[in-house]
Protein backbone atom coordinates (compact mmCIF):
# COMPACT_ATOMS: atom_id res chain seq x y z
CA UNK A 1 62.00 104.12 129.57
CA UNK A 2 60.57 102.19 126.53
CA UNK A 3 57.05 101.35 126.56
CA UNK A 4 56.28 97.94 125.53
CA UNK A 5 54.74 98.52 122.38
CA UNK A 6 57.30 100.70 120.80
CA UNK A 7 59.87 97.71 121.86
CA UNK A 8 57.21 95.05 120.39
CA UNK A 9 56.71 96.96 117.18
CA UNK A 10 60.58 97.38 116.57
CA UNK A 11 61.46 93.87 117.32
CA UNK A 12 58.97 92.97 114.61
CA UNK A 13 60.14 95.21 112.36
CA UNK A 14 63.76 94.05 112.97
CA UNK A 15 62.55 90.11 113.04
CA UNK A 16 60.92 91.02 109.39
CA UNK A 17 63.96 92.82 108.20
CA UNK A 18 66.30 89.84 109.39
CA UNK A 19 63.73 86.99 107.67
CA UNK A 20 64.09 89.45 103.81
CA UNK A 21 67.39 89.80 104.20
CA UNK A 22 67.86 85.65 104.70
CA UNK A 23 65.48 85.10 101.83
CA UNK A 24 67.63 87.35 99.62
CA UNK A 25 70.65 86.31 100.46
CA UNK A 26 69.39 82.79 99.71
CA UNK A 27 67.63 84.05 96.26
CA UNK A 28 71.56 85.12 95.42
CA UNK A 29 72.94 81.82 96.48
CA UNK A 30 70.09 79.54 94.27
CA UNK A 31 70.81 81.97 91.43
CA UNK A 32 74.49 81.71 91.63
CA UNK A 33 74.34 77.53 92.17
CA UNK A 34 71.86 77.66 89.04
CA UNK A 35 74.27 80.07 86.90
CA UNK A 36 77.14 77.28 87.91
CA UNK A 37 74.88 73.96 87.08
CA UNK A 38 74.20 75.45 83.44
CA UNK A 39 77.59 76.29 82.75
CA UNK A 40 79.18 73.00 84.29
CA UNK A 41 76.68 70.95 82.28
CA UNK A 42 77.04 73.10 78.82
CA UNK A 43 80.93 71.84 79.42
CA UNK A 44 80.45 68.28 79.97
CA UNK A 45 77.92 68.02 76.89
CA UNK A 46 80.88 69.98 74.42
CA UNK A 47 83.05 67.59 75.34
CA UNK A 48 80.91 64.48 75.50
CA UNK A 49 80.27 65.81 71.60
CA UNK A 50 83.87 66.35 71.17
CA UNK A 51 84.61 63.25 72.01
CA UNK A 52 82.32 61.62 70.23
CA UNK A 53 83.14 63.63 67.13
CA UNK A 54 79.73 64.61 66.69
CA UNK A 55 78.98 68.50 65.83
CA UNK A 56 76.08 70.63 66.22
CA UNK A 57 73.33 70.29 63.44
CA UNK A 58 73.81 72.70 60.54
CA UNK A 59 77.22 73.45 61.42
């Protein structure tokens, strides 16, 4: 039989565990969302310059 505070200690263990691996998994998911804003936004202002036949300064 378990005793109560061997099951106590390894649900909290478990519970902490389960709460990092959320946090990481969310870390990866901001990152990645971040990663994709940049580059959609790098490609909407080269063509907004393209279009506007503008180039960068010093080129």
């Amino acid at each position: 039989m378990v005793e109560s505070s061997t099951l106590t200690l390894t649900l909290t263990y478990l519970g902490t565990l389960g709460v990092a691996a959320v946090m990481f998994l969310g870390q990866i998911i901001a990152f990645t969302a971040m990663l994709a804003l940049a580059g959609i936004v790098g490609l909407l202002s080269h063509g907004v310059r393209l279009l506007l036949g503008r180039r960068r300064p010093g080129s």
